[in-house]
PDB file of N, CA and C in Angstrom:
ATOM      1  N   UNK A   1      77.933  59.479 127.157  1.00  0.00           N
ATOM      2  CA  UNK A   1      78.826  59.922 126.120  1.00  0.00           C
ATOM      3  C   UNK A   1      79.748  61.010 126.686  1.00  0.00           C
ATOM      4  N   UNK A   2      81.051  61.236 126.368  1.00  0.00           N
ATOM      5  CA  UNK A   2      81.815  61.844 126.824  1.00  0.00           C
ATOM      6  C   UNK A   2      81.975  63.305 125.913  1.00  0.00           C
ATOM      7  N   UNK A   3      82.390  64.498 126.346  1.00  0.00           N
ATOM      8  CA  UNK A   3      82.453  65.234 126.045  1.00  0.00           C
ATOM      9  C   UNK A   3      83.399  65.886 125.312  1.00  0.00           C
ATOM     10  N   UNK A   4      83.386  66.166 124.110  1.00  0.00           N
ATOM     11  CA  UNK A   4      84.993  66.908 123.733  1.00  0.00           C
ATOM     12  C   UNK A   4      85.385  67.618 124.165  1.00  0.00           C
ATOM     13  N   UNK A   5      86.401  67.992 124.398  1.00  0.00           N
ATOM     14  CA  UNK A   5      86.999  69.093 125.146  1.00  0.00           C
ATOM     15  C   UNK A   5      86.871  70.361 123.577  1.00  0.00           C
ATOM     16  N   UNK A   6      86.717  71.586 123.985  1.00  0.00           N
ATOM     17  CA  UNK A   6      86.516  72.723 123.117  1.00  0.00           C
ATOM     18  C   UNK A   6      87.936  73.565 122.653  1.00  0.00           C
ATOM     19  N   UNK A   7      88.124  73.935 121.500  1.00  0.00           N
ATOM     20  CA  UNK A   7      89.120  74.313 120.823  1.00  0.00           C
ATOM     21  C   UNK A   7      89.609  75.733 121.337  1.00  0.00           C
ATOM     22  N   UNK A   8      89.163  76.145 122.467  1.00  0.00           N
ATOM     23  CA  UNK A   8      89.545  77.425 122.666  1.00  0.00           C
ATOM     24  C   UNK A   8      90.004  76.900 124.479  1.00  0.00           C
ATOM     25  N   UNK A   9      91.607  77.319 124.723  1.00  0.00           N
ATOM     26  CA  UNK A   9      91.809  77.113 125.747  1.00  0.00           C
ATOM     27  C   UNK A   9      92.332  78.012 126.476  1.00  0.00           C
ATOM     28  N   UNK A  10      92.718  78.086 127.869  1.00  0.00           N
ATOM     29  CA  UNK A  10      93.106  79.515 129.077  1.00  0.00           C
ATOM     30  C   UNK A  10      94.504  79.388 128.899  1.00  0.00           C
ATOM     31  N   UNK A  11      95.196  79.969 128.697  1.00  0.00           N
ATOM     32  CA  UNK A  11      96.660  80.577 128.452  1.00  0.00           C
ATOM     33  C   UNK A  11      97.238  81.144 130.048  1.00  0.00           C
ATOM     34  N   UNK A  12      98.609  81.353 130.483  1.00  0.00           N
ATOM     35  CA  UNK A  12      99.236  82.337 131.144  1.00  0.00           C
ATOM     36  C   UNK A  12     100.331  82.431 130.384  1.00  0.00           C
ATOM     37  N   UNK A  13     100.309  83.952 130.474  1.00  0.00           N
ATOM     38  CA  UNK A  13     101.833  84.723 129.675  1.00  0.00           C
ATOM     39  C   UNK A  13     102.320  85.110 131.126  1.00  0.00           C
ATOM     40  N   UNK A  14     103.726  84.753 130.842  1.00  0.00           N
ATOM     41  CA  UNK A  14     104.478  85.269 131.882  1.00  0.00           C
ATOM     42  C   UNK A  14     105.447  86.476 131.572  1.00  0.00           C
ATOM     43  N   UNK A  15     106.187  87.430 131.875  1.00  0.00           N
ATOM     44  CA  UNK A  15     107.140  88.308 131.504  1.00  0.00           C
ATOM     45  C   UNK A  15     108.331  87.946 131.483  1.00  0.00           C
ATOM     46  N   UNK A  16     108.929  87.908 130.369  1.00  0.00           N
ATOM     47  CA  UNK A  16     110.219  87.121 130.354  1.00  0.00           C
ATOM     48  C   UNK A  16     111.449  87.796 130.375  1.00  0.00           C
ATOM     49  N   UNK A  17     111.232  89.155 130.202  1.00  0.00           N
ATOM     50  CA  UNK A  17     112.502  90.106 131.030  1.00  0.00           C
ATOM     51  C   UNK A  17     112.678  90.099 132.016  1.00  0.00           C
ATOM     52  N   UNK A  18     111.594  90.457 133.009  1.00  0.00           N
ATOM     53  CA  UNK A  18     111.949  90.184 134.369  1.00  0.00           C
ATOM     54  C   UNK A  18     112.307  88.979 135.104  1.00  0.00           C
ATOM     55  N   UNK A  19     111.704  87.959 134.335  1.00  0.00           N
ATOM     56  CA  UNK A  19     112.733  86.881 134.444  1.00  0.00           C
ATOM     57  C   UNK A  19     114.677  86.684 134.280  1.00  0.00           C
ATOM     58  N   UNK A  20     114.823  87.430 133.160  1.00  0.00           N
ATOM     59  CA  UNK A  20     116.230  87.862 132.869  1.00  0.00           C
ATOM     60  C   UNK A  20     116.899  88.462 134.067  1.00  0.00           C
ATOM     61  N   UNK A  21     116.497  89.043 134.487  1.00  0.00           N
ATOM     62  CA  UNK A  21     117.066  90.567 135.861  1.00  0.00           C
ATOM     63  C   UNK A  21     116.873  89.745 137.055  1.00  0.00           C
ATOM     64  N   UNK A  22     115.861  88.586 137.438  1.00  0.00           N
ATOM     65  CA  UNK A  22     115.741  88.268 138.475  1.00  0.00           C
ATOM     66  C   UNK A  22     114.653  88.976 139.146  1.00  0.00           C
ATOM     67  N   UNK A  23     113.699  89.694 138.325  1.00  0.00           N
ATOM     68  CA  UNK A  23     112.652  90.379 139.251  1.00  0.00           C
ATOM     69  C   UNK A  23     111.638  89.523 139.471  1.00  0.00           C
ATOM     70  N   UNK A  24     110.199  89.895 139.877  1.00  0.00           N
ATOM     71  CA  UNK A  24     109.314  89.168 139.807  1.00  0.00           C
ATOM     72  C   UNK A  24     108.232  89.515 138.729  1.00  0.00           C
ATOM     73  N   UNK A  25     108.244  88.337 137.939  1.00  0.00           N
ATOM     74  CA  UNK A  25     107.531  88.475 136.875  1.00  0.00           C
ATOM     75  C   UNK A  25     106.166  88.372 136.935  1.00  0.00           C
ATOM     76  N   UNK A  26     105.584  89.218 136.330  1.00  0.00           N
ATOM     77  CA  UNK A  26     104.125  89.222 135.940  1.00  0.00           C
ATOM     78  C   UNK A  26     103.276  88.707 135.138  1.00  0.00           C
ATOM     79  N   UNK A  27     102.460  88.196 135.313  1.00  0.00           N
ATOM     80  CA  UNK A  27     101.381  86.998 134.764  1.00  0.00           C
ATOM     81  C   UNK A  27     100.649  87.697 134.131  1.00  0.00           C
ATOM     82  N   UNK A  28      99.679  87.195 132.999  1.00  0.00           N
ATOM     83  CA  UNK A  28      98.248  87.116 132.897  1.00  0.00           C
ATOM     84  C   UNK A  28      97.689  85.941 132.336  1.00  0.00           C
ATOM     85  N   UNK A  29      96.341  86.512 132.500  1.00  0.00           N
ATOM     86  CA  UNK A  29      95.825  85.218 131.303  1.00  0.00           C
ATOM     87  C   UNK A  29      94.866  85.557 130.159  1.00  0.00           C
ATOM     88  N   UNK A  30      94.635  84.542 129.257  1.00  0.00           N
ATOM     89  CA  UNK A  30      94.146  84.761 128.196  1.00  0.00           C
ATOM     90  C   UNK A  30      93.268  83.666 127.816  1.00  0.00           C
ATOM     91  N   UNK A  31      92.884  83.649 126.203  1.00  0.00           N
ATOM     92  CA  UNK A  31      92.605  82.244 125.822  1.00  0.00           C
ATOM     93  C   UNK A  31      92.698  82.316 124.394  1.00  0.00           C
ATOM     94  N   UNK A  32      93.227  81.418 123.833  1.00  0.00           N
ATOM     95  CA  UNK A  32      93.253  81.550 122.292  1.00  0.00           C
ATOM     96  C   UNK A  32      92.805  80.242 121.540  1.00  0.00           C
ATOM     97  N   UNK A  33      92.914  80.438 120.426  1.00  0.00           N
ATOM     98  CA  UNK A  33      91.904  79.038 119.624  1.00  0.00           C
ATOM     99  C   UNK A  33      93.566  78.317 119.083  1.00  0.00           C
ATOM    100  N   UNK A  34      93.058  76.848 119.790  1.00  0.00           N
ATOM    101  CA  UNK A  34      94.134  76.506 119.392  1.00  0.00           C
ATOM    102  C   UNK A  34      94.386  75.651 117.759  1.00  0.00           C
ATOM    103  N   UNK A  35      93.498  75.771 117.238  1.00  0.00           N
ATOM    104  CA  UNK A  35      92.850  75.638 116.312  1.00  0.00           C
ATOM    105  C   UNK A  35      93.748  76.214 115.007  1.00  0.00           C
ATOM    106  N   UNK A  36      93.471  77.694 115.188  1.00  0.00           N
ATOM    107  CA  UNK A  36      94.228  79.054 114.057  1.00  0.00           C
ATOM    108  C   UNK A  36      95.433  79.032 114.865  1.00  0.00           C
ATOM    109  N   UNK A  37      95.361  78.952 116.086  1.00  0.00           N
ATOM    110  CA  UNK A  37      97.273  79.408 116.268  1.00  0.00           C
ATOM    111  C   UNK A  37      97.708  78.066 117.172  1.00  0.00           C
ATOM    112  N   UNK A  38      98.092  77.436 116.777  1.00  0.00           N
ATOM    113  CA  UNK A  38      99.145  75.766 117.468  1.00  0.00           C
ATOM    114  C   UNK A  38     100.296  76.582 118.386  1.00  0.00           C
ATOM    115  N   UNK A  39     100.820  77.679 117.958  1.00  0.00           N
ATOM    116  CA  UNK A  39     102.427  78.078 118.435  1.00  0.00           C
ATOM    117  C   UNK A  39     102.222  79.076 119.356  1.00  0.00           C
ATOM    118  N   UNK A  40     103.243  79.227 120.246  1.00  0.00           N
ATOM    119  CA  UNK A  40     103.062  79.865 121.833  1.00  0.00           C
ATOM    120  C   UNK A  40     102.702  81.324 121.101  1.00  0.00           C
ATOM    121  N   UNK A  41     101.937  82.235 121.828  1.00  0.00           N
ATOM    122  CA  UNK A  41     101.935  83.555 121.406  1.00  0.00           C
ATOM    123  C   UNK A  41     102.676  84.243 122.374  1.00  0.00           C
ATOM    124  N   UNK A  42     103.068  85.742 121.946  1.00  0.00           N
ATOM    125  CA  UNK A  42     103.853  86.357 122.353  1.00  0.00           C
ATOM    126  C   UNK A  42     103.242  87.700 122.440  1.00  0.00           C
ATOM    127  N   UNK A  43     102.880  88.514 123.722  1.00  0.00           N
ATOM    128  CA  UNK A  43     102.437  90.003 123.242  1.00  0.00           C
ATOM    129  C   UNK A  43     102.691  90.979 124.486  1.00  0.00           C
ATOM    130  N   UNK A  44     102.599  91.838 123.995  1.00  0.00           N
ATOM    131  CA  UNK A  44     103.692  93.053 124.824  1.00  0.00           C
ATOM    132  C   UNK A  44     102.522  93.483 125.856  1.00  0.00           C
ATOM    133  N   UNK A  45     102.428  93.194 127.132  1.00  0.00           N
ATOM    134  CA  UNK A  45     102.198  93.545 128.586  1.00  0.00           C
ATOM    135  C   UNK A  45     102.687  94.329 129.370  1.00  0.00           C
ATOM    136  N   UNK A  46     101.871  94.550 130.336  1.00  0.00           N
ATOM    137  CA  UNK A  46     102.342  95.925 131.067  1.00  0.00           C
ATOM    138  C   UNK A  46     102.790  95.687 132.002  1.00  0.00           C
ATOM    139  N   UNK A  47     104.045  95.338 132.977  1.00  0.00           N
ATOM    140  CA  UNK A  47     104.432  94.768 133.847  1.00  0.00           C
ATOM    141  C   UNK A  47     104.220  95.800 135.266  1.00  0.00           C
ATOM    142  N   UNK A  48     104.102  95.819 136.372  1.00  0.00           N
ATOM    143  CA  UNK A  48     103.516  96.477 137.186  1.00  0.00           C
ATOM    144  C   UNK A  48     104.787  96.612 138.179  1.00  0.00           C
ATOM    145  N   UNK A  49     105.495  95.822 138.140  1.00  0.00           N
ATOM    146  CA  UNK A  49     106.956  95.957 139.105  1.00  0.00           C
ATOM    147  C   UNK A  49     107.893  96.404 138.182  1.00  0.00           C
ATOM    148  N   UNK A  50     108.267  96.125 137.158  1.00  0.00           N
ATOM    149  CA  UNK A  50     109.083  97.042 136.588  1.00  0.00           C
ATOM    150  C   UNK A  50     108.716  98.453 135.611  1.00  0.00           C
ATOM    151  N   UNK A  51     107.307  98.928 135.591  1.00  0.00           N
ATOM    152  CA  UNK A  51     106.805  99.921 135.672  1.00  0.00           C
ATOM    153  C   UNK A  51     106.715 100.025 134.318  1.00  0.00           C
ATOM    154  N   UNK A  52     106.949  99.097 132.939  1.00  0.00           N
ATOM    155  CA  UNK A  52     106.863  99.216 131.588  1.00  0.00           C
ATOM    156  C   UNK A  52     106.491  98.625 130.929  1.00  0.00           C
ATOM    157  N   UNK A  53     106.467  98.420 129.683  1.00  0.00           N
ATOM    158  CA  UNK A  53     105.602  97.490 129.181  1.00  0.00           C
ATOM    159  C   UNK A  53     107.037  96.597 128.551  1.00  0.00           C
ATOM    160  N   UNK A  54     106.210  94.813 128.502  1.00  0.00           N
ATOM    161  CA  UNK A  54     107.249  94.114 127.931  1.00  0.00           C
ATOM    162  C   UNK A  54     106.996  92.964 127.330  1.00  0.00           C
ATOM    163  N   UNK A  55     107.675  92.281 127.107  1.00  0.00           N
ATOM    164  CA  UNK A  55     107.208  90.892 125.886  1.00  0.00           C
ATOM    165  C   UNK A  55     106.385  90.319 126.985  1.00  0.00           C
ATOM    166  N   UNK A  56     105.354  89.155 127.067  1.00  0.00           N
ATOM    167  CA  UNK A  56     105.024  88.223 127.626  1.00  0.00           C
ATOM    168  C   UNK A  56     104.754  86.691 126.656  1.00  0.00           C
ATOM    169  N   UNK A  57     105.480  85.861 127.248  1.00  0.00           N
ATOM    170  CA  UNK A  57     105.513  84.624 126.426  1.00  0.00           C
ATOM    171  C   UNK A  57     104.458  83.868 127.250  1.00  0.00           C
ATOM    172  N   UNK A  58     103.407  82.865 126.025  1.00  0.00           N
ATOM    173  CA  UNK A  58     102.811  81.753 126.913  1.00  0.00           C
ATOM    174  C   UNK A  58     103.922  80.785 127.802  1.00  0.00           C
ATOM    175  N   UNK A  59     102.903  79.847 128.990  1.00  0.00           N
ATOM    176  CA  UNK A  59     104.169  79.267 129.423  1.00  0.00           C
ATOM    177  C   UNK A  59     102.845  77.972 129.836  1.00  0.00           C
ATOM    178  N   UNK A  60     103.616  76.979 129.908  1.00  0.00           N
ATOM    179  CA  UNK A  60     102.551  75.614 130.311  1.00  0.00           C
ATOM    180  C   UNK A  60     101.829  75.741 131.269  1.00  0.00           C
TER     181      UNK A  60
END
């Protein structure tokens, strides 16, 4: 029997300002239920090359 795959999956947010400027953007990861939230999340990260904190969008 095959296995379902589980409703909670691994995310990377990328920084999407430093994308704007051409810097190098900063990652993380996460995991969220895809369950309660279907739509990309969005949350403010601490970027380490541009020294501030900033949006990070999920990305595929």
């Amino acid at each position: 029997m095959a296995k379902k795959k589980g409703k909670v999956r691994i995310i990377t947010l990328e920084c999407t300002e430093a994308r704007k400027l051409g810097q190098t953007p900063s990652r993380y990861t996460s995991t969220k239920n895809i369950q309660n939230h279907p739509e990309r999340i969005e949350l403010k990260k601490y970027n380490p090359f541009m020294k501030k904190h900033t949006v990070h969008k999920e990305i595929k």
